[in-house]
N, C-alpha and C. Protein backbone atom coordinates (compact mmCIF):
# COMPACT_ATOMS: atom_id res chain seq x y z
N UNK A 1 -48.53 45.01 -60.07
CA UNK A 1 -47.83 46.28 -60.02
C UNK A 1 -47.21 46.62 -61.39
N UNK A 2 -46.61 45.69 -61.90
CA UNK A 2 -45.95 46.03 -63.38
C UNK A 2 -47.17 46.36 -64.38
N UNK A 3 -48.14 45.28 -64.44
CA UNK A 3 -49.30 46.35 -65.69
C UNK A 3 -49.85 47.32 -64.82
N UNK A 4 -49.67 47.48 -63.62
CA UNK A 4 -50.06 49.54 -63.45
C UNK A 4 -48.98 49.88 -64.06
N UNK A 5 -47.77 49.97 -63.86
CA UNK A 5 -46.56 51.19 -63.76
C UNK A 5 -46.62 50.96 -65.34
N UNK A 6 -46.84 49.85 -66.29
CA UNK A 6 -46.46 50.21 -67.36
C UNK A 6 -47.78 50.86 -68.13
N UNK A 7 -48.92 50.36 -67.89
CA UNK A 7 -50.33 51.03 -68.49
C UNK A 7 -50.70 52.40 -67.75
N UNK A 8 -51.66 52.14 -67.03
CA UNK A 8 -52.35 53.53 -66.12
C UNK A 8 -51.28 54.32 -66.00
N UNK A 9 -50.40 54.15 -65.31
CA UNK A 9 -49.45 54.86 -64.65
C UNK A 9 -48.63 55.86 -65.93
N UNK A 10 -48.39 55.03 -66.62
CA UNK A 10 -47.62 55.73 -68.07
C UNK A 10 -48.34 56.71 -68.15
N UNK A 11 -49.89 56.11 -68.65
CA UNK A 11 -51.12 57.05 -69.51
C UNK A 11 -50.67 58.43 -68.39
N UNK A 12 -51.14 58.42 -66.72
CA UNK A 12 -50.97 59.72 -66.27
C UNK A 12 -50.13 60.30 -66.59
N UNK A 13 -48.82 59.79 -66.40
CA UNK A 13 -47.54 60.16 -66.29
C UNK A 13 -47.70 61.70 -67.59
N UNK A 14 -48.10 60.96 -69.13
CA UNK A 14 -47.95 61.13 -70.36
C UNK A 14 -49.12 62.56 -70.02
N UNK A 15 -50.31 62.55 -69.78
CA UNK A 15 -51.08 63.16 -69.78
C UNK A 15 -51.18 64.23 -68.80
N UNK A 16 -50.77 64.11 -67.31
CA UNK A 16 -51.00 65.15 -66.51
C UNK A 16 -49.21 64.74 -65.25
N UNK A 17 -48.62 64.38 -65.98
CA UNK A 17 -47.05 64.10 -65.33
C UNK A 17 -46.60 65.78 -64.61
N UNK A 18 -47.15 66.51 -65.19
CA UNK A 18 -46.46 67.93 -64.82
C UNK A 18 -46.40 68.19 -63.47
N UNK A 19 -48.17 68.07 -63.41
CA UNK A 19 -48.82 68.27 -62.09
C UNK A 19 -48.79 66.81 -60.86
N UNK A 20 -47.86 66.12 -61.19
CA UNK A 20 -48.00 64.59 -60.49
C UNK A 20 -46.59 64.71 -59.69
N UNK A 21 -46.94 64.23 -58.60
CA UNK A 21 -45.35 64.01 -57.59
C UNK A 21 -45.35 62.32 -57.17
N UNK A 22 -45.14 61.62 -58.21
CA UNK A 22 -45.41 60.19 -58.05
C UNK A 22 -43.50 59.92 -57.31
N UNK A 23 -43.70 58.98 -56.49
CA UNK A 23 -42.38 58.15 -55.58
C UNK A 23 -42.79 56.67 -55.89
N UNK A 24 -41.84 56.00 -56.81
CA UNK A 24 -41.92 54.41 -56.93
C UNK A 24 -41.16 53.81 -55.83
N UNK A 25 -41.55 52.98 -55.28
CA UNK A 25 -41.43 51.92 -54.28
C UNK A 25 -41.15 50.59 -54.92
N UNK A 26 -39.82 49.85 -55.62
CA UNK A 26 -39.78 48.64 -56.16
C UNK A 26 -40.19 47.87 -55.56
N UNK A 27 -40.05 47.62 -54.04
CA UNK A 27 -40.11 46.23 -52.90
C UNK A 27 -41.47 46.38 -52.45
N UNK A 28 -42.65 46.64 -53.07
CA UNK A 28 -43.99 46.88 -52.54
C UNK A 28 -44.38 45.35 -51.92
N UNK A 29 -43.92 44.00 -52.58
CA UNK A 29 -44.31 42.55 -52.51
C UNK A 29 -43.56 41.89 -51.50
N UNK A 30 -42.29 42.65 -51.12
CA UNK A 30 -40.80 41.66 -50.59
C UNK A 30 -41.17 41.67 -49.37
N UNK A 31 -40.39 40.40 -49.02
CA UNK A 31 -39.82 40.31 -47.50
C UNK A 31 -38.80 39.72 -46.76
N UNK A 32 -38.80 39.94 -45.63
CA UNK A 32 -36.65 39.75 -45.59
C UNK A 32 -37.66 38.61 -44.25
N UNK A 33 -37.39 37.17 -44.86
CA UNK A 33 -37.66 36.02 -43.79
C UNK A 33 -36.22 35.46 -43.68
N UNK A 34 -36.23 35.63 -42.20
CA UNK A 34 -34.18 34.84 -41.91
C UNK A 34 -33.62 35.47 -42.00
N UNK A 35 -33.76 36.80 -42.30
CA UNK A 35 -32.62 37.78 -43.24
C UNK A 35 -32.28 37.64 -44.67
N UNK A 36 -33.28 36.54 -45.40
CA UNK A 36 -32.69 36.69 -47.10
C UNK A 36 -34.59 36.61 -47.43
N UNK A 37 -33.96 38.12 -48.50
CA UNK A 37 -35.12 39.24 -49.33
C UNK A 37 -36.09 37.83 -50.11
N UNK A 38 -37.19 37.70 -50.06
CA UNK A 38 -38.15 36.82 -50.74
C UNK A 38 -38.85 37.97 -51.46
N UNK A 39 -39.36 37.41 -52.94
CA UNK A 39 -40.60 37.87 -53.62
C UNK A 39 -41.43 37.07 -54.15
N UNK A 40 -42.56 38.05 -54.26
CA UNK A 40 -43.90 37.40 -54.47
C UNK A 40 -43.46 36.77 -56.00
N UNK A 41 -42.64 37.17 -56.96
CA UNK A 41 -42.63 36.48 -58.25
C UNK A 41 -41.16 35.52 -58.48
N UNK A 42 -40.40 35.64 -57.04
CA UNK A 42 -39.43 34.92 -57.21
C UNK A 42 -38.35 35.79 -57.14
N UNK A 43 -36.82 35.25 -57.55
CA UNK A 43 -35.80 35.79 -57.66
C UNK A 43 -35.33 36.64 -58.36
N UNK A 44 -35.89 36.48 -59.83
CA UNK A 44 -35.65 37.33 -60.77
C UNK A 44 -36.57 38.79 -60.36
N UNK A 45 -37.30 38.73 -60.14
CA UNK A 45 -38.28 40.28 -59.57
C UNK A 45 -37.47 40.47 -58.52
N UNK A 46 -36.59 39.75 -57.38
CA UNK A 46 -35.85 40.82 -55.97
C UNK A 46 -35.08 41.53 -56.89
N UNK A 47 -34.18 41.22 -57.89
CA UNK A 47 -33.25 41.61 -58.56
C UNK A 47 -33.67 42.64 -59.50
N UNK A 48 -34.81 42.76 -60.25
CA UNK A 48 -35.48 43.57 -60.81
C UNK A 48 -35.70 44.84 -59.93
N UNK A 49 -36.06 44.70 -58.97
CA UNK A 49 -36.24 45.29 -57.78
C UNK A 49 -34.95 45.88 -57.24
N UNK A 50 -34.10 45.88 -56.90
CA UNK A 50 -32.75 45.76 -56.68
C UNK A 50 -32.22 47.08 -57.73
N UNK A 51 -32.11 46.79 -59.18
CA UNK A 51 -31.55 47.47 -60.36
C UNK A 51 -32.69 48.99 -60.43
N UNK A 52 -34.37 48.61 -59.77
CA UNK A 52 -35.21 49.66 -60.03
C UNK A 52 -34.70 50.34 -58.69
N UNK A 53 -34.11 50.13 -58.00
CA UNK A 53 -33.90 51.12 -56.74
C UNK A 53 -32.62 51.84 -56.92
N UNK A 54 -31.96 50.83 -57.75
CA UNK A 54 -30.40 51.56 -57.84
C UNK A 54 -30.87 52.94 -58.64
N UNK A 55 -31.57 52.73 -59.51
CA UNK A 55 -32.01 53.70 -61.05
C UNK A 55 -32.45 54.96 -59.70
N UNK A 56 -33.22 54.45 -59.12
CA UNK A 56 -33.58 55.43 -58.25
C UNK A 56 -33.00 56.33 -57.00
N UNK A 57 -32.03 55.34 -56.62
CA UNK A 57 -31.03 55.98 -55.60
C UNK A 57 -29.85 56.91 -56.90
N UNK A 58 -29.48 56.27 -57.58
CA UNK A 58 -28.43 56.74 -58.62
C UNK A 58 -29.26 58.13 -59.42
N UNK A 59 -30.49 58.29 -59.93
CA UNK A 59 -30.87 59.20 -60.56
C UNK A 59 -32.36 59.36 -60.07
N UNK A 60 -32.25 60.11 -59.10
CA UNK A 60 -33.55 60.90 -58.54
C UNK A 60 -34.71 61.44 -58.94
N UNK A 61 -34.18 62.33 -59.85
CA UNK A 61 -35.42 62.94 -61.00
C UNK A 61 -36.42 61.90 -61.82
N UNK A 62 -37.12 61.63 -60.85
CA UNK A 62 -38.82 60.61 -61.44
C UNK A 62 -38.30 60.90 -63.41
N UNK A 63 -38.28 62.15 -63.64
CA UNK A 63 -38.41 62.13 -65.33
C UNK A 63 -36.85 61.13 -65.94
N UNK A 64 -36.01 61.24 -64.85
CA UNK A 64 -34.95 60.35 -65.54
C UNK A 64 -35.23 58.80 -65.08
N UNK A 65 -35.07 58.24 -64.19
CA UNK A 65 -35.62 57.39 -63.73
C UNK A 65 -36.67 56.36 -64.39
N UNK A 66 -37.90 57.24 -64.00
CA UNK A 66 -39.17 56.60 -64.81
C UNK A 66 -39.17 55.89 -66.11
N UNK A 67 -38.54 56.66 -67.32
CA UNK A 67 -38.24 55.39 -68.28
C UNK A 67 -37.69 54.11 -68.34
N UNK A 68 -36.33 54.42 -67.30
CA UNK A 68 -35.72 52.81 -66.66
C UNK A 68 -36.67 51.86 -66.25
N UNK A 69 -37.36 52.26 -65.22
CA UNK A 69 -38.00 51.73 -64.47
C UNK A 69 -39.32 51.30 -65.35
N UNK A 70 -40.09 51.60 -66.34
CA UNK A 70 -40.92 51.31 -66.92
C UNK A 70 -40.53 50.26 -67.86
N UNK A 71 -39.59 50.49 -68.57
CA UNK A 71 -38.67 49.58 -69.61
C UNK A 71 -38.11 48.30 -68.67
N UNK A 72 -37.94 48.30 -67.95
CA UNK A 72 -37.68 47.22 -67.07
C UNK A 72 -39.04 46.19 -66.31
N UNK A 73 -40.14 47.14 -66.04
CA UNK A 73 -41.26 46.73 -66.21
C UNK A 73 -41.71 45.54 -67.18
N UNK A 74 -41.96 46.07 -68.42
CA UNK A 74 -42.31 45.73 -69.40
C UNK A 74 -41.40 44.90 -69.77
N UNK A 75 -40.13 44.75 -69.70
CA UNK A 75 -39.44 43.10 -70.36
C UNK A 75 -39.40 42.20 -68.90
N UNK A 76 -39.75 42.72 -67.43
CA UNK A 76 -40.46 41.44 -66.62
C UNK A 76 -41.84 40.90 -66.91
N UNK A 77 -42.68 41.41 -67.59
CA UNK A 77 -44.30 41.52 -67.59
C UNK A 77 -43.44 40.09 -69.09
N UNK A 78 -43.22 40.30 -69.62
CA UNK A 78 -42.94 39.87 -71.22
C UNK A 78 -41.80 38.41 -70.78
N UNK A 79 -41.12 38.31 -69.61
CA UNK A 79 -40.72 37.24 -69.09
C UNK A 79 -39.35 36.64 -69.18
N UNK A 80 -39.26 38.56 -69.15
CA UNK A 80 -37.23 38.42 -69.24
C UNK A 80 -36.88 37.55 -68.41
N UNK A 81 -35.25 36.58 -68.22
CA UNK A 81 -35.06 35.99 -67.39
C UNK A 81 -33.14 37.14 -67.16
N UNK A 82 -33.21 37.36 -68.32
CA UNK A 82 -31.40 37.98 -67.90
C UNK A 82 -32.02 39.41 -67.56
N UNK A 83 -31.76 39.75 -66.23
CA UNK A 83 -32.24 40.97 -65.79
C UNK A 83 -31.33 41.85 -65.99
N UNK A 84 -30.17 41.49 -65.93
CA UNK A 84 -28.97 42.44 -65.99
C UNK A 84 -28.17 42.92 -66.87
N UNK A 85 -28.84 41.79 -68.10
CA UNK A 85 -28.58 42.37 -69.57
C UNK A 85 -29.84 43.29 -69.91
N UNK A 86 -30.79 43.04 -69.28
CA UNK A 86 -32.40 44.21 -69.36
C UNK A 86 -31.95 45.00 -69.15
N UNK A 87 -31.36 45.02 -67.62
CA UNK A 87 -31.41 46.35 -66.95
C UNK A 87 -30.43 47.36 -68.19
N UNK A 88 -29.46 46.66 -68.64
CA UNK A 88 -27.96 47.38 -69.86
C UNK A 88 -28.89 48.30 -70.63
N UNK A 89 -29.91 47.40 -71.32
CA UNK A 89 -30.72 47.86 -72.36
C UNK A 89 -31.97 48.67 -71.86
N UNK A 90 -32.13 48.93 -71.12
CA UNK A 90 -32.92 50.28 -70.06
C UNK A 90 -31.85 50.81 -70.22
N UNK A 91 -31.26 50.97 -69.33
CA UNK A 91 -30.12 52.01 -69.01
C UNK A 91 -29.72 53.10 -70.02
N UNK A 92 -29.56 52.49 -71.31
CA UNK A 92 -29.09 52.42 -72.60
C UNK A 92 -30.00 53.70 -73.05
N UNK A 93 -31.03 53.39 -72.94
CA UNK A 93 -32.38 53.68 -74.05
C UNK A 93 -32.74 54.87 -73.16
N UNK A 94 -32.74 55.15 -71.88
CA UNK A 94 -32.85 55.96 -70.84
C UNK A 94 -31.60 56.77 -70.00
N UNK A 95 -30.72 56.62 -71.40
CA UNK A 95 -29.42 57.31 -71.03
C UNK A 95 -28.73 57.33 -69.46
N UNK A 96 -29.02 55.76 -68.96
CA UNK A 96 -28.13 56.07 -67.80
C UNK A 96 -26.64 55.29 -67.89
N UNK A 97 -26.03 55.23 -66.79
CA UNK A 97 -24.73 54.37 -66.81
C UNK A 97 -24.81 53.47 -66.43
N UNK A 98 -25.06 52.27 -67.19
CA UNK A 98 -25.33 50.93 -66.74
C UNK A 98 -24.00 50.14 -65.35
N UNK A 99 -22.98 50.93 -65.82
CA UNK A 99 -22.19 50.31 -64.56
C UNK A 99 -22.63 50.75 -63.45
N UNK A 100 -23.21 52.06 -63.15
CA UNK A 100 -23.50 52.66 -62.31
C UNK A 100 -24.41 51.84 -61.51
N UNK A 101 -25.62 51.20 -62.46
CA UNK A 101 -26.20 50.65 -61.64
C UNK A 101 -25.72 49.26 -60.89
N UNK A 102 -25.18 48.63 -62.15
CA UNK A 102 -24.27 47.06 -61.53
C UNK A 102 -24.03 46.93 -60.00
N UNK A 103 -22.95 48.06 -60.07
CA UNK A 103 -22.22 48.53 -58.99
C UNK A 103 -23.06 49.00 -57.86
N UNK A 104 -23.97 48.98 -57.97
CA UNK A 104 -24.67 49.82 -56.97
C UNK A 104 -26.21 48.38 -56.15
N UNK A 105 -26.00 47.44 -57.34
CA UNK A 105 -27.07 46.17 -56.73
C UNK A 105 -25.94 45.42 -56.35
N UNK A 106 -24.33 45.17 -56.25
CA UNK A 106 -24.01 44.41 -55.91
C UNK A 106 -23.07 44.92 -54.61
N UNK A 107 -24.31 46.32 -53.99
CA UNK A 107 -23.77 46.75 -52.79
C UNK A 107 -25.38 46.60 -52.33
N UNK A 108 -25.40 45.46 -51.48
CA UNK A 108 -26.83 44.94 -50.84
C UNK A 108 -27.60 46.15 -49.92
N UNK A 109 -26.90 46.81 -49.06
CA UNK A 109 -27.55 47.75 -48.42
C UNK A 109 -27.99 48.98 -49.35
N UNK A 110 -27.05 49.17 -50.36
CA UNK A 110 -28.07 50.36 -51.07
C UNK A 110 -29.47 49.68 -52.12
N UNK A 111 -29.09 48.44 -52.35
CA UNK A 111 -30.07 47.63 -53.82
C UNK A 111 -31.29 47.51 -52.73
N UNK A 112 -30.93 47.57 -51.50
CA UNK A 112 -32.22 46.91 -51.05
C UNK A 112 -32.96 48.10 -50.08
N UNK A 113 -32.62 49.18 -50.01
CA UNK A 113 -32.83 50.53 -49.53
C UNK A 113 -34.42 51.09 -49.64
């Protein structure tokens, strides 16, 4: 999922984004066994996952969003392990409010929404 959203997906985005009504889905891999969230790449991706939903519950507009979420992509693909200093430096670069999101994965029912 991450080399789509950061390759193909970009290229459309870049090329015919106007005409595109794309909805990202972070938890495409997860699953809630016992009641605690598992992923296919481990812990660091629920949490990745988690910060890409906040971006998304917190800022709606795919065009604001989408850079977070791509930039966050690309330093899991590359084998970030501090997600939450990633997520700062997304946030950052994609002009959002990084507390905003903090605050918003360490409220489980919305991170996991």
């Amino acid at each position: 999922c991450a080399q789509f959203s950061t390759g193909p997906l970009v290229e459309a985005v870049e090329k015919v984004g106007a005409i595109m009504n794309v909805t990202l889905v972070p938890f495409g891999n997860a699953k809630y066994n016992g009641g605690v969230l598992t992923c296919q790449h481990g812990p660091n991706e629920c949490t990745a996952n988690s910060y890409e939903q906040c971006a998304i519950d917190e800022y709606p507009a795919f065009k604001v969003h989408f850079p977070y979420f791509t930039c966050l992509e690309s330093a899991f693909l590359k084998g970030t392990e501090d997600i939450a200093a990633t997520s700062a430096k997304c946030a950052s670069a994609a002009e959002m409010d990084a507390t905003k999101l903090d605050a918003c994965v360490k409220d489980a029912p919305r991170a996991a929404a």
